[in-house]
Structure formats: C-alpha cells, structure tokens
N, C-alpha and C. Protein backbone atom coordinates (compact mmCIF):
# COMPACT_ATOMS: atom_id res chain seq x y z
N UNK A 1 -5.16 8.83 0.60
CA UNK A 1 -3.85 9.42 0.61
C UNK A 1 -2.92 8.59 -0.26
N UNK A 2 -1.95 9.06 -1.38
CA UNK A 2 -1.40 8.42 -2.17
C UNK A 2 -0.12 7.75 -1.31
N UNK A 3 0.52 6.76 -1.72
CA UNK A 3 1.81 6.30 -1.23
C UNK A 3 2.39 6.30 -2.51
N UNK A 4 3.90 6.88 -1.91
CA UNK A 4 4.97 7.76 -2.89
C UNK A 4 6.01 6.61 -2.90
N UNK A 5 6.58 6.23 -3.73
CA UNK A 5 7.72 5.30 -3.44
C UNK A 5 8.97 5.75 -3.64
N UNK A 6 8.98 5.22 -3.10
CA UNK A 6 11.13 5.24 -2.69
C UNK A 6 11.60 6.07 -3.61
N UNK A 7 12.59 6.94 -3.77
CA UNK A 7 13.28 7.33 -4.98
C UNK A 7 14.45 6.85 -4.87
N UNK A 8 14.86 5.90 -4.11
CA UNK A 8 16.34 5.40 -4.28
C UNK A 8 16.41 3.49 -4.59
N UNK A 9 16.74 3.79 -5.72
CA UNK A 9 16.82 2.72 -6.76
C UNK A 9 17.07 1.73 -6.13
N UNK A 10 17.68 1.40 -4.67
CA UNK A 10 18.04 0.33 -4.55
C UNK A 10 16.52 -0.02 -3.54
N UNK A 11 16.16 0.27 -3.44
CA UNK A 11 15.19 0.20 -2.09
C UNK A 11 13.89 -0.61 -2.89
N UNK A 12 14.13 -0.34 -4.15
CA UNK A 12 12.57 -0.90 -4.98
C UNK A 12 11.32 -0.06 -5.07
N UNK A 13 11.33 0.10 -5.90
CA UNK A 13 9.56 0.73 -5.88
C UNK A 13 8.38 -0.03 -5.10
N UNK A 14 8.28 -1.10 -5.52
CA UNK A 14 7.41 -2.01 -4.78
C UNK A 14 7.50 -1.98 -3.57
N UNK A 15 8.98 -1.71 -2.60
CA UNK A 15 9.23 -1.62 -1.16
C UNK A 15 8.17 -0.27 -0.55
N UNK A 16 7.55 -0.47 -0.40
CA UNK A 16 6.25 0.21 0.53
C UNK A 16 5.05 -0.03 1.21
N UNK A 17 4.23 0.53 2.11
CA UNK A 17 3.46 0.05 2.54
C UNK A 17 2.35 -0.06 1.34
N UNK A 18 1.25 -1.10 1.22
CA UNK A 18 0.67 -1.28 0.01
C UNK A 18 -0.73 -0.86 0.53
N UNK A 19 -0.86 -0.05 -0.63
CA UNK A 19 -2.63 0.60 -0.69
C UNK A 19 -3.48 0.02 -1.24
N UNK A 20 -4.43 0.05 -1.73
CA UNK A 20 -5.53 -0.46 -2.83
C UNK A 20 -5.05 -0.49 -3.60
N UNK A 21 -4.45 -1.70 -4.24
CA UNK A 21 -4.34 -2.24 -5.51
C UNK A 21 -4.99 -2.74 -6.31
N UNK A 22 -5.35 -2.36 -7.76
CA UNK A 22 -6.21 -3.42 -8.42
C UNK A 22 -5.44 -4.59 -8.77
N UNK A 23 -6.15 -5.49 -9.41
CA UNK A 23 -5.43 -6.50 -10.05
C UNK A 23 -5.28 -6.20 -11.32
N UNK A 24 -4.19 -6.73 -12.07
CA UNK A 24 -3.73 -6.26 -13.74
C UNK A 24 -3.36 -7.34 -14.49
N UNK A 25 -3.69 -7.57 -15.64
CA UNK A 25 -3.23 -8.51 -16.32
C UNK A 25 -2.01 -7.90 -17.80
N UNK A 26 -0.79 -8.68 -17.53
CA UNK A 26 0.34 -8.24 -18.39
C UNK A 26 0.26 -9.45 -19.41
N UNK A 27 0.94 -8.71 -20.69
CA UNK A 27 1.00 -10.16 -21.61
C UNK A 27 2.33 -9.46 -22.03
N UNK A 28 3.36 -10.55 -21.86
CA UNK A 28 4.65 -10.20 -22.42
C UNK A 28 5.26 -11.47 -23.52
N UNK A 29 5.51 -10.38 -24.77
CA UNK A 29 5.11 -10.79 -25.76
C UNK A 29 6.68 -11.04 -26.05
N UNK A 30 7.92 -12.25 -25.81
CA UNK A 30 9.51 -12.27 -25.79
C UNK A 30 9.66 -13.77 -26.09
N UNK A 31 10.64 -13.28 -27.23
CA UNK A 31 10.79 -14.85 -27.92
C UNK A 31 12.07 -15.45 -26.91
N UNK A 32 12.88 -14.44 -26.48
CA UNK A 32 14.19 -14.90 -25.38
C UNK A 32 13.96 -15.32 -23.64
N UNK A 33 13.83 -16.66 -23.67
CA UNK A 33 14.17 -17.51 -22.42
C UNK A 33 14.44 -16.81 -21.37
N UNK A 34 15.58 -15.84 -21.30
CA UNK A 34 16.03 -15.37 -20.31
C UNK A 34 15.54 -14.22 -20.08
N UNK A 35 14.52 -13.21 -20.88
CA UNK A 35 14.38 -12.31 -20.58
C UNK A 35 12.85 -12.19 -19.97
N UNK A 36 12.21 -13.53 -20.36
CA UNK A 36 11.02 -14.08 -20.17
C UNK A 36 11.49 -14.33 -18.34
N UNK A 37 12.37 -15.04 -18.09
CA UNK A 37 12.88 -15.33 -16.94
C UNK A 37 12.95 -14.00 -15.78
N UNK A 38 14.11 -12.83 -16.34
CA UNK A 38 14.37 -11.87 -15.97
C UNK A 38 12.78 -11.32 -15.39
N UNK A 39 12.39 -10.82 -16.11
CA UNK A 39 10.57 -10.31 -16.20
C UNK A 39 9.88 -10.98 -15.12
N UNK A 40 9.47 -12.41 -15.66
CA UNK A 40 8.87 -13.19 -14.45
C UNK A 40 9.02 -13.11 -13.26
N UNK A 41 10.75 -13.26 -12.66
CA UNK A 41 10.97 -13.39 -11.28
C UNK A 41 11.17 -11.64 -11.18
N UNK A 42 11.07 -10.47 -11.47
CA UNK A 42 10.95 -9.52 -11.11
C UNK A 42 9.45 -9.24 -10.79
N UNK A 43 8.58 -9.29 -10.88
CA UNK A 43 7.41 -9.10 -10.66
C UNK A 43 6.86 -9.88 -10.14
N UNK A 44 7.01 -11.48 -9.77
CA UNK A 44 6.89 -12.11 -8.98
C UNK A 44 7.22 -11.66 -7.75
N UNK A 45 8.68 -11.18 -7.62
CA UNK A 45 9.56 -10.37 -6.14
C UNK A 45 8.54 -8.96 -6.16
N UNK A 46 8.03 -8.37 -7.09
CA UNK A 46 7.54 -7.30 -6.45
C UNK A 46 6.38 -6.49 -6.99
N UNK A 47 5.87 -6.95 -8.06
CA UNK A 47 4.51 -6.69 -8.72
C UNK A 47 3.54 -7.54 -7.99
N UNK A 48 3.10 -7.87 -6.55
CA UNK A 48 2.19 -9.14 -6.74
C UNK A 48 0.58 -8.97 -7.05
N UNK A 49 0.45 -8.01 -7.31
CA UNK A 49 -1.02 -7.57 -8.01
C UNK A 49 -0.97 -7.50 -9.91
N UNK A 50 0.33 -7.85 -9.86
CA UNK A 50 0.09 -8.30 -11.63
C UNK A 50 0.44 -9.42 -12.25
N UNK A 51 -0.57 -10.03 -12.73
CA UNK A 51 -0.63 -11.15 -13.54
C UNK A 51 -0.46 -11.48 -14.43
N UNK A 52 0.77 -11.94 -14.58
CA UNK A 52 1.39 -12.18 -15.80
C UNK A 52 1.47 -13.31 -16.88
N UNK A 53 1.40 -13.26 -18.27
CA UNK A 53 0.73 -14.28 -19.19
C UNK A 53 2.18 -13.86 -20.02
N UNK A 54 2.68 -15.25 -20.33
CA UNK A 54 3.73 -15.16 -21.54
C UNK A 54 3.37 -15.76 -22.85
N UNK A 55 3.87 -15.29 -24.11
CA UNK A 55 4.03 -16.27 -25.01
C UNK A 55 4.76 -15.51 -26.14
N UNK A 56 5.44 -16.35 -27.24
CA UNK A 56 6.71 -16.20 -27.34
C UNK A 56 7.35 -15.74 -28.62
N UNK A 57 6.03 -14.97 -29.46
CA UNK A 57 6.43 -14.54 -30.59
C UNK A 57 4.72 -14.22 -31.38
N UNK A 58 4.69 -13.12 -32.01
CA UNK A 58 3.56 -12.61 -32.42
C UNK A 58 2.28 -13.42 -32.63
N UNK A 59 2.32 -14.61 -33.25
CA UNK A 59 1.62 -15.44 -33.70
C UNK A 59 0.79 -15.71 -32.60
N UNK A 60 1.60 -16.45 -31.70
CA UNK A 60 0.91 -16.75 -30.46
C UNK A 60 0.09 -15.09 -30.00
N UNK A 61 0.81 -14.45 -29.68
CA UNK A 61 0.05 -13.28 -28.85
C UNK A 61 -1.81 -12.81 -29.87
N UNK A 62 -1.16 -13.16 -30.90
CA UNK A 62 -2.53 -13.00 -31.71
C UNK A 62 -3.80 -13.74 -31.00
N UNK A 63 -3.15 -15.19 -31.42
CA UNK A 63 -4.00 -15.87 -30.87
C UNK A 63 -4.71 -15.95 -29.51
N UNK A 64 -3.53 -15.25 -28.36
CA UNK A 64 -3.49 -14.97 -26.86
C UNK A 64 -4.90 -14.31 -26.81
N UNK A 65 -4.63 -13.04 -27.79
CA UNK A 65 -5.90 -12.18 -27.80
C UNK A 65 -7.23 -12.51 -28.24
N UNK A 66 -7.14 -13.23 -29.42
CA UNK A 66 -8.48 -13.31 -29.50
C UNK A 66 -9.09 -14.44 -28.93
N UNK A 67 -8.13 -15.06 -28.15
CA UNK A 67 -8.85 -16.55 -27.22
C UNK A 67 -9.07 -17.45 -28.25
N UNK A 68 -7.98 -17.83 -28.74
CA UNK A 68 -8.61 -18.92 -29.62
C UNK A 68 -7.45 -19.97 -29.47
N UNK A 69 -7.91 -21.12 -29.81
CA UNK A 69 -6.93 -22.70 -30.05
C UNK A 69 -6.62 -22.53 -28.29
N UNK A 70 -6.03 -22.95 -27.17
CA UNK A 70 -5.54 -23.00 -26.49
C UNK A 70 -5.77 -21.57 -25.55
N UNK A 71 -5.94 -21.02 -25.45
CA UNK A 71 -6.27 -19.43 -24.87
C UNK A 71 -7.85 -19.09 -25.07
N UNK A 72 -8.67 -19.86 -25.06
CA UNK A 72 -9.88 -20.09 -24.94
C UNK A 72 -10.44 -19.39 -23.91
N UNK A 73 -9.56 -20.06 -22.49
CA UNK A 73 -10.15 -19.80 -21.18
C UNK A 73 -9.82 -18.50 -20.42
N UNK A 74 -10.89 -17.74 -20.59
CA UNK A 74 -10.49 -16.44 -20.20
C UNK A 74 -10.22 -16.46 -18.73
N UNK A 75 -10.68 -17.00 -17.55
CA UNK A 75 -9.94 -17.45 -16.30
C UNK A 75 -8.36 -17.76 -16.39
N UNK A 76 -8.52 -18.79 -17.34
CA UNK A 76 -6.91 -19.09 -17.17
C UNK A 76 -6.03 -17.93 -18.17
N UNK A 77 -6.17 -17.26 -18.84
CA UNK A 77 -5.81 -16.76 -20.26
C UNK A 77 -6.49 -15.30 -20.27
N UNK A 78 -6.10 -14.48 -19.27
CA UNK A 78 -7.47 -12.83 -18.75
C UNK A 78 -7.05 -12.20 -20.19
N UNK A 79 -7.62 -11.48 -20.46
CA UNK A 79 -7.32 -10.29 -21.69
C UNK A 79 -6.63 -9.40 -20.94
N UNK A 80 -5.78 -8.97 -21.54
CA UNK A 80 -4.29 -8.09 -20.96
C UNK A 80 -5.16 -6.36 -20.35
N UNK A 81 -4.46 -6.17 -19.46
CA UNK A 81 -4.44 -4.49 -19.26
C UNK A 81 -3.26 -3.77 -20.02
N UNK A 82 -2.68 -4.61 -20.48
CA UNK A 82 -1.05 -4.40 -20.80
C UNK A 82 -0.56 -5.15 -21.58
N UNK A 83 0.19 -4.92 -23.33
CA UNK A 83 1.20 -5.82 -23.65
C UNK A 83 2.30 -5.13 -23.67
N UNK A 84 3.20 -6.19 -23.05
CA UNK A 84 4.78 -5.70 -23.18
C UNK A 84 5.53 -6.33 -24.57
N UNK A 85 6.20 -5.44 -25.26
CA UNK A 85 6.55 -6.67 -26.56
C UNK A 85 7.71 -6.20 -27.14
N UNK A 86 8.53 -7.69 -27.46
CA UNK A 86 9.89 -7.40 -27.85
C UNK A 86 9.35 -7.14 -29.22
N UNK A 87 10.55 -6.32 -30.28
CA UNK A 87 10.31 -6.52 -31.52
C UNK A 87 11.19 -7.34 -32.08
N UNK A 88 12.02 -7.57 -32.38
CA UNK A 88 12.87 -8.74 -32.67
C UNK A 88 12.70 -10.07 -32.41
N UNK A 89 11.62 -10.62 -33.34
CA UNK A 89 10.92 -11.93 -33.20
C UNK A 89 11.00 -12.73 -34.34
N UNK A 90 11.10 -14.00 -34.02
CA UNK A 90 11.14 -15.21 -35.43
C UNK A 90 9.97 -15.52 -35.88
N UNK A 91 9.00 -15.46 -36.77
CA UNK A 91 7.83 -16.11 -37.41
C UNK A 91 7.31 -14.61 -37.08
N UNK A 92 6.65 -14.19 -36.75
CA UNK A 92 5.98 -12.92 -36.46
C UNK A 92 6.65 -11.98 -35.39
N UNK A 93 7.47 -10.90 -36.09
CA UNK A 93 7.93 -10.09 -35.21
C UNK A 93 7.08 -8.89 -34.77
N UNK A 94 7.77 -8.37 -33.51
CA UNK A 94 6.84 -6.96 -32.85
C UNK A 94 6.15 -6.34 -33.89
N UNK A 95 6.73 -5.70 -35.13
CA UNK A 95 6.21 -4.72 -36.07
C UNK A 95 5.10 -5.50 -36.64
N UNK A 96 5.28 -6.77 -36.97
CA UNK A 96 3.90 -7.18 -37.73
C UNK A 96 2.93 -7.28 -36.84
N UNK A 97 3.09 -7.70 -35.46
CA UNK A 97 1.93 -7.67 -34.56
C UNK A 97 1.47 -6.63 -33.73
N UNK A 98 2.23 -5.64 -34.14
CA UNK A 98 1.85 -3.97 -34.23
C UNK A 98 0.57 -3.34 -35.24
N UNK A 99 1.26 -4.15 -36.42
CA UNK A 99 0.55 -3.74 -37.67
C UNK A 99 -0.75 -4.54 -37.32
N UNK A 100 -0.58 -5.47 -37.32
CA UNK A 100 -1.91 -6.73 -36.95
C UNK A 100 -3.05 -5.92 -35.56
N UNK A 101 -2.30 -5.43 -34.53
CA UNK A 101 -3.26 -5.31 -33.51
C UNK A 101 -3.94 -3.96 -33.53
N UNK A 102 -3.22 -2.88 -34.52
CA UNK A 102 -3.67 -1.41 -34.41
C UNK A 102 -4.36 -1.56 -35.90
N UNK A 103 -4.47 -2.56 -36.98
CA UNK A 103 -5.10 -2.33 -38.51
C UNK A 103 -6.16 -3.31 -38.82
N UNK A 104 -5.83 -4.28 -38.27
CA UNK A 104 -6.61 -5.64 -38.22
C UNK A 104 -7.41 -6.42 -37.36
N UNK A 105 -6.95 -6.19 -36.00
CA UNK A 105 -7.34 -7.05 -34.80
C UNK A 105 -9.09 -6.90 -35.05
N UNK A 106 -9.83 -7.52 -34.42
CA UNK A 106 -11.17 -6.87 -33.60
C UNK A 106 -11.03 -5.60 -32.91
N UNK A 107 -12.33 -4.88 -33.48
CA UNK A 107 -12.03 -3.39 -32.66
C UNK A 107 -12.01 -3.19 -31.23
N UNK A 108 -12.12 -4.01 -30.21
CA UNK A 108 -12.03 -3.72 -29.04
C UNK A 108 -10.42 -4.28 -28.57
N UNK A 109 -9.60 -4.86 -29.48
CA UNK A 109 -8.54 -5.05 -29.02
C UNK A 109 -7.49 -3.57 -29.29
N UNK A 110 -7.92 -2.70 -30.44
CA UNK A 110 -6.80 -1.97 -31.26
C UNK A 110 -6.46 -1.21 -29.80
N UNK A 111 -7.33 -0.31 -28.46
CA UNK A 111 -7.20 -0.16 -27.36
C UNK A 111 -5.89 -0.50 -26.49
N UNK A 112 -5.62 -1.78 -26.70
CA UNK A 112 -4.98 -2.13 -25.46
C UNK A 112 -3.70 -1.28 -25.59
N UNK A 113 -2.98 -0.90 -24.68
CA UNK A 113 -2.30 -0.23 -24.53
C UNK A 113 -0.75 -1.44 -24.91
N UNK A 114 0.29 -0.51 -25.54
CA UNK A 114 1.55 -1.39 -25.37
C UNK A 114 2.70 -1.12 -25.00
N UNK A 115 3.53 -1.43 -24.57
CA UNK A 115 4.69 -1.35 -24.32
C UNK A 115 6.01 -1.96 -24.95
N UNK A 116 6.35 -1.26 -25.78
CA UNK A 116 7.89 -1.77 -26.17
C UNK A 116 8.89 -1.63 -25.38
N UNK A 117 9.61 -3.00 -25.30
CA UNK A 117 11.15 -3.54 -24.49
C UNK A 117 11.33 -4.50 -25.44
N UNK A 118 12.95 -3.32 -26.03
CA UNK A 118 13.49 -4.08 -27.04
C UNK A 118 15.01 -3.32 -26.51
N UNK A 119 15.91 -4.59 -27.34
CA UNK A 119 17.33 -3.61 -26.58
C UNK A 119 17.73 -3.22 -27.69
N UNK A 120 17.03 -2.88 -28.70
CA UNK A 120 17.27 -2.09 -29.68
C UNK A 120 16.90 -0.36 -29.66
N UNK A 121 17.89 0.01 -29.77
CA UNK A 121 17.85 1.81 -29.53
C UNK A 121 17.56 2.54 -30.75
N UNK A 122 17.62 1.36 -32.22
CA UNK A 122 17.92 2.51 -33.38
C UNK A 122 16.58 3.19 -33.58
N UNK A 123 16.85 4.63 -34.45
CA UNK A 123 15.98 5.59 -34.37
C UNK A 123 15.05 4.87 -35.30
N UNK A 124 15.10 4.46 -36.24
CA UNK A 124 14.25 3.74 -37.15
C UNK A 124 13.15 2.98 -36.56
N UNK A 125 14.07 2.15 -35.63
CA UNK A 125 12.69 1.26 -34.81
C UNK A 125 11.72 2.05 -34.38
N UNK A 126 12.34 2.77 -32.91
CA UNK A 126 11.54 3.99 -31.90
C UNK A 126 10.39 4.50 -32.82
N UNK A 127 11.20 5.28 -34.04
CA UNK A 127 9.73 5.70 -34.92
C UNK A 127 8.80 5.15 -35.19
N UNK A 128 9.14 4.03 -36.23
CA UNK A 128 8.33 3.12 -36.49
C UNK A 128 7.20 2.39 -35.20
N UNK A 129 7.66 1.86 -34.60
CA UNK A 129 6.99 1.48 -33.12
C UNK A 129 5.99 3.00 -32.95
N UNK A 130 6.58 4.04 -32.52
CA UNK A 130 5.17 4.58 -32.36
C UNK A 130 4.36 5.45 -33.19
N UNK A 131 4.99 5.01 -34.94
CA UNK A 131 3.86 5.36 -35.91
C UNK A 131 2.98 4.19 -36.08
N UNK A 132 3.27 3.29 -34.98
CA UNK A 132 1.99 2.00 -35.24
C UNK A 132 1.74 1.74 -33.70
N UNK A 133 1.87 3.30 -33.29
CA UNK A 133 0.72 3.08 -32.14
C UNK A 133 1.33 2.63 -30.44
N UNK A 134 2.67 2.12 -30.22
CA UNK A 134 2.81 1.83 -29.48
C UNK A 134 2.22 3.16 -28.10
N UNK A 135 2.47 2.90 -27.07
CA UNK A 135 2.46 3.86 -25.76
C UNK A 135 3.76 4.33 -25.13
N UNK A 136 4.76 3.28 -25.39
CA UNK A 136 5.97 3.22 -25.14
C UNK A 136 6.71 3.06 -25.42
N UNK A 137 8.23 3.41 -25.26
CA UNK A 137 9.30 2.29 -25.80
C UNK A 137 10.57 2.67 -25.02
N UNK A 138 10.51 1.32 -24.20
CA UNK A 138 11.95 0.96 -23.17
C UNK A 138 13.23 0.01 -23.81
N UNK A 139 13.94 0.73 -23.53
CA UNK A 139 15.46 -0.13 -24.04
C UNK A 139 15.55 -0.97 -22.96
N UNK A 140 15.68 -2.21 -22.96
CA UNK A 140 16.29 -2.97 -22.45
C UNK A 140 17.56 -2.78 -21.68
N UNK A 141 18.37 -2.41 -20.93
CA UNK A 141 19.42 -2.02 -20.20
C UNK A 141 20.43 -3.40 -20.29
N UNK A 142 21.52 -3.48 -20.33
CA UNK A 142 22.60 -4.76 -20.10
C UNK A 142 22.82 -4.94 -18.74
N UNK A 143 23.16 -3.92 -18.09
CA UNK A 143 22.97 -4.11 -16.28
C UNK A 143 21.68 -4.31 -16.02
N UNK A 144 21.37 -5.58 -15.21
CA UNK A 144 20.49 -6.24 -14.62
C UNK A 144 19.68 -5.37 -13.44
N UNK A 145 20.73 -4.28 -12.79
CA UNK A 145 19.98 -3.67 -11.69
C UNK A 145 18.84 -2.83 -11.98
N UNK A 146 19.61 -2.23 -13.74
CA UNK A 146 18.79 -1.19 -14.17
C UNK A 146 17.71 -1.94 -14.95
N UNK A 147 17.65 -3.06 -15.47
CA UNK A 147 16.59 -3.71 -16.21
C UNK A 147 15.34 -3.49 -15.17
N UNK A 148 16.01 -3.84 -13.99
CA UNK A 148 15.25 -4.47 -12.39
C UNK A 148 14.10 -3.04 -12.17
N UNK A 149 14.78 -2.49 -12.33
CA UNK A 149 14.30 -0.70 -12.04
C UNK A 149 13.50 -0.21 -12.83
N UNK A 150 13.99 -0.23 -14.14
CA UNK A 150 12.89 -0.18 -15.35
C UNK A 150 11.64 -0.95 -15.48
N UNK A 151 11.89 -2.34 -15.00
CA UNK A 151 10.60 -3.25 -14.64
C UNK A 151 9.46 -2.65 -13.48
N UNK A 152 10.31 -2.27 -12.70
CA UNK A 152 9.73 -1.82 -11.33
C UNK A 152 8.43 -0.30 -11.60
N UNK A 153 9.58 0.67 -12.39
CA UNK A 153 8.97 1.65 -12.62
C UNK A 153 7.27 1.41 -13.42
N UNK A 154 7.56 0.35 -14.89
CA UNK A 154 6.72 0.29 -15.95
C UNK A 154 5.61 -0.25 -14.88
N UNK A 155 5.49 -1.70 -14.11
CA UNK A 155 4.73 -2.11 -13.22
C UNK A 155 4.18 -0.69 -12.32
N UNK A 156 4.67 0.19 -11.21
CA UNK A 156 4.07 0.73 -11.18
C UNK A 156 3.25 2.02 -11.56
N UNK A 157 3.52 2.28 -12.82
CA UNK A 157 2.96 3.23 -13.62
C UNK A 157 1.47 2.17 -14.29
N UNK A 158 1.72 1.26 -14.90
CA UNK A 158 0.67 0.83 -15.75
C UNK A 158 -0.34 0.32 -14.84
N UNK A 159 0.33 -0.18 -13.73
CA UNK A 159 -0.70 -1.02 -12.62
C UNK A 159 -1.06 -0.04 -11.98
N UNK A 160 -0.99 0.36 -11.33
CA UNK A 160 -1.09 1.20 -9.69
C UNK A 160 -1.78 2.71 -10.63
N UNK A 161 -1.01 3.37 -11.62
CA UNK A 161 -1.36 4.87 -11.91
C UNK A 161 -2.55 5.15 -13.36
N UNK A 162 -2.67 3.83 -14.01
CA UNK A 162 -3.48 4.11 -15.49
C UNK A 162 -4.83 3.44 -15.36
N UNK A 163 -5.51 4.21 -16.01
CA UNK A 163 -6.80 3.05 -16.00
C UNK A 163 -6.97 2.78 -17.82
N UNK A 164 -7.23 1.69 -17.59
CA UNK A 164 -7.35 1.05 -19.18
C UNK A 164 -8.51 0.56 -19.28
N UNK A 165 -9.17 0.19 -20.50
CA UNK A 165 -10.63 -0.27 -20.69
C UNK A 165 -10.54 -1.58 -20.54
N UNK A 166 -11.42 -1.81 -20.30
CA UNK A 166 -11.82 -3.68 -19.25
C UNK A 166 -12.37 -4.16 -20.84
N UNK A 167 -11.87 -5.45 -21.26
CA UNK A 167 -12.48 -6.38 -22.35
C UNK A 167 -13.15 -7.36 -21.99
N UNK A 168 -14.28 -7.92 -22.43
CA UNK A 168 -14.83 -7.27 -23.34
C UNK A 168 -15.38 -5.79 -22.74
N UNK A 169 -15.33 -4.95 -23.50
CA UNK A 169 -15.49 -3.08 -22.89
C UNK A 169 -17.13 -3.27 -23.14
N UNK A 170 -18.17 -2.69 -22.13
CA UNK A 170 -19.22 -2.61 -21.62
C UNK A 170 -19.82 -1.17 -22.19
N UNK A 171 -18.62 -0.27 -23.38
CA UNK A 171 -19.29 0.72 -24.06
C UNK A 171 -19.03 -0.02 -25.72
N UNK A 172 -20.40 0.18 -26.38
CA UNK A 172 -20.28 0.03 -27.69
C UNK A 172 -19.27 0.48 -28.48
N UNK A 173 -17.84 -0.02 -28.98
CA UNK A 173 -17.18 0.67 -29.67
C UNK A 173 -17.50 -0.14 -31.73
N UNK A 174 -18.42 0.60 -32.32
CA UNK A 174 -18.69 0.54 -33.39
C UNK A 174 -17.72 0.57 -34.34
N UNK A 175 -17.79 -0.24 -35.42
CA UNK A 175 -16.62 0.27 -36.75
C UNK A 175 -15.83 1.80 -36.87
N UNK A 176 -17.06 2.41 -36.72
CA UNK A 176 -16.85 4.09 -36.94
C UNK A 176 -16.22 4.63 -35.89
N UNK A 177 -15.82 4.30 -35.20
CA UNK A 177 -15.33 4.68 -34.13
C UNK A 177 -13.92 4.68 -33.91
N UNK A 178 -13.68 2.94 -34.33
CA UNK A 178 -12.45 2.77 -33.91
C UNK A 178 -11.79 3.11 -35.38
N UNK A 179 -12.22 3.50 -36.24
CA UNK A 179 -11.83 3.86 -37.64
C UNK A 179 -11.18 5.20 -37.48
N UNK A 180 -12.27 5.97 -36.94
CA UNK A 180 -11.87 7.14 -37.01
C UNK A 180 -11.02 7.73 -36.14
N UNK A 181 -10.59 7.23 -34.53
CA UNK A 181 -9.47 7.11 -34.00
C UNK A 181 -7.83 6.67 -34.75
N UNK A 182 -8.51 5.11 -35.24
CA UNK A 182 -7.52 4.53 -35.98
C UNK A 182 -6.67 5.45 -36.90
N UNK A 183 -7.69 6.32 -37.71
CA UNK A 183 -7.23 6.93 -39.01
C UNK A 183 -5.30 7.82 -39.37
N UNK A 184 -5.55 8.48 -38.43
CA UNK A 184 -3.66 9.24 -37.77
C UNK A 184 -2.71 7.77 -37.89
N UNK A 185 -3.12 7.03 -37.25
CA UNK A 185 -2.09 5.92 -37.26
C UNK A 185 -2.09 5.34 -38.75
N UNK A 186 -3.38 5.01 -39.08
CA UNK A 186 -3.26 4.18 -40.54
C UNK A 186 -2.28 5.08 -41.80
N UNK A 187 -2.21 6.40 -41.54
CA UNK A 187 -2.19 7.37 -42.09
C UNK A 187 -0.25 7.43 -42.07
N UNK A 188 -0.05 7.28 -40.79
CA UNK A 188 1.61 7.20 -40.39
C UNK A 188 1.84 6.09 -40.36
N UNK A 189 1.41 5.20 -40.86
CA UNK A 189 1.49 3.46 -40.95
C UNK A 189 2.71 3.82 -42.93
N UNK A 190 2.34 3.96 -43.50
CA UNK A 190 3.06 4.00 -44.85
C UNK A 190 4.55 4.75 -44.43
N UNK A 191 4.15 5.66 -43.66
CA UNK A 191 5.51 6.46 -43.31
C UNK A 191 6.32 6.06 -42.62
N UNK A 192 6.08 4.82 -41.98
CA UNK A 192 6.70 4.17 -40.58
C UNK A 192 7.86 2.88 -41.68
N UNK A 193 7.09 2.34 -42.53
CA UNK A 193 7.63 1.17 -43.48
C UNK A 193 9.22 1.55 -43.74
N UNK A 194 9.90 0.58 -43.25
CA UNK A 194 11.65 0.86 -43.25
C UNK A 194 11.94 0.16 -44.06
C-alpha cells in the first residue's frame, strides 16, 4: 500500500509513517558554502535514506565519477543514483560537465540521471541544460521555506518514486548503444551553444 504525503507544505513530505525505503546515493555538484549547507541539513532532517556526497565544482564531480585520485573508494565515495548540479561554477561550470558527462564520460555514466538547481531562471540556460540532457531544472527559491520544500519534493520523487540503473550496470551497455541513444542530444548539443 503506497504512503501519500502530506500536501501541506508545512508538515514536510518526509513527515510520515515510513515504508520500504531503498537507500540512494546523491552527488551535489555546488561551488556555494551555504547552499551546500542549506541541502545537507535538509536531508539530513528528512531524507534519511539518502546519501549524500558533495564536491564543489565540475572538475571534482568528474573525478567523483570515475573514482579516481581520492574517490577511489566506492564504500566511501558510492556512484550516485542522482546528480544535483549548480551551473554557475569557477574552473568547470555545470554546462561543461554536462557536455563532459552526456559526450565524453564512460558509457555507463552518460545514464545517470541529473538534476539542475541553479537560481538562475534565464531561458537560455533552461534550454541549454536540457539540450545536454539534463532530467530537470529547479530554480533555487530566495525564501528558505520554499527552497526546504523543493528539496523535500526532489528527495522524494528521485528516492522513494524512480528507479535508476545500479553502476557498475550488470547489462552490457556497448559503444553502439549508448551512441545511438546519445545521438538526439549530440545532435541538440550545437543548438544549445549560447
């Protein structure tokens, strides 16, 4: 039997009796201190079936993914069910590690599902972001209650309602494969360039 949560914003989504939860691994990909902060202690208070991995600008998340230098240990360092990612980044911003994870990555990463949270609204971005593939894209809110809510919602949609492919994925995904998926995006990749 499903459990329905609250529809009144103040009550929390998370405020319910808890069913079978899997466990989830988030990688939130935010070069800003405080929003890294914000995030953390929200899902700490009420995601506690998701596990959350930070780091703080594209470069790193590259590296996050393919386990390398320091992110080695896949115990300590899980491969994401989920990236959340600002685009407005210093040394490697969202768009290049857009471009990097849907054109370049290893083919079992181009999969992972993403999520943009950026408090940028312009139409240029939004497009761009999902002519390179994103799943999502959340504005950042300035009221804290509604950030709180938006966190709440994304947690239980990606955790609790999606199933995503487990890495390393246990079905052969060949060159040809992820090419020919890829292809629509590579295709709206030139059209996306601002």
């Amino acid at each position: 039997m499903p459990i329905w949560p609250s529809r009144d914003k103040n009550a929390g989504l998370m405020d319910r009796t808890p069913g079978i939860i899997k466990p989830c691994n988030f990688l939130l990909v935010e070069d800003d201190p405080n929003d890294v902060l914000f995030v953390q202690q929200e899902f700490k208070r009420t995601a506690k079936n998701i596990r959350l991995s930070v780091v703080s600008d594209g470069i790193e998340a590259m590296r996050y993914l393919e386990g390398r230098d320091m992110y080695k240990d896949r115990q300590k360092y899980p491969a994401p069910h989920l990236i959340m990612l600002d685009l407005k980044m210093p040394r490697f911003s969202g768009f290049d590690f857009l471009e990097w994870l849907r054109f370049k990555a290893p083919d079992q990463l181009h999969f992972i599902p993403v999520v943009v949270l950026s408090s940028s609204n312009l139409p240029q971005d939004v497009a761009r972001a999902y002519a390179l593939g994103v799943n999502s894209f959340i504005v950042k809110p300035v009221n804290w209650e509604d950030f709180r809510y938006r966190l709440q919602v994304l947690a239980t949609y990606w955790a609790e309602n999606v199933e995503t492919p487990e890495f390393p994925t246990t079905v052969p995904i060949g060159k040809g494969a992820a090419q020919s998926i890829l292809a629509p995006l590579q295709a709206a990749r030139g059209r996306a360039q601002v």
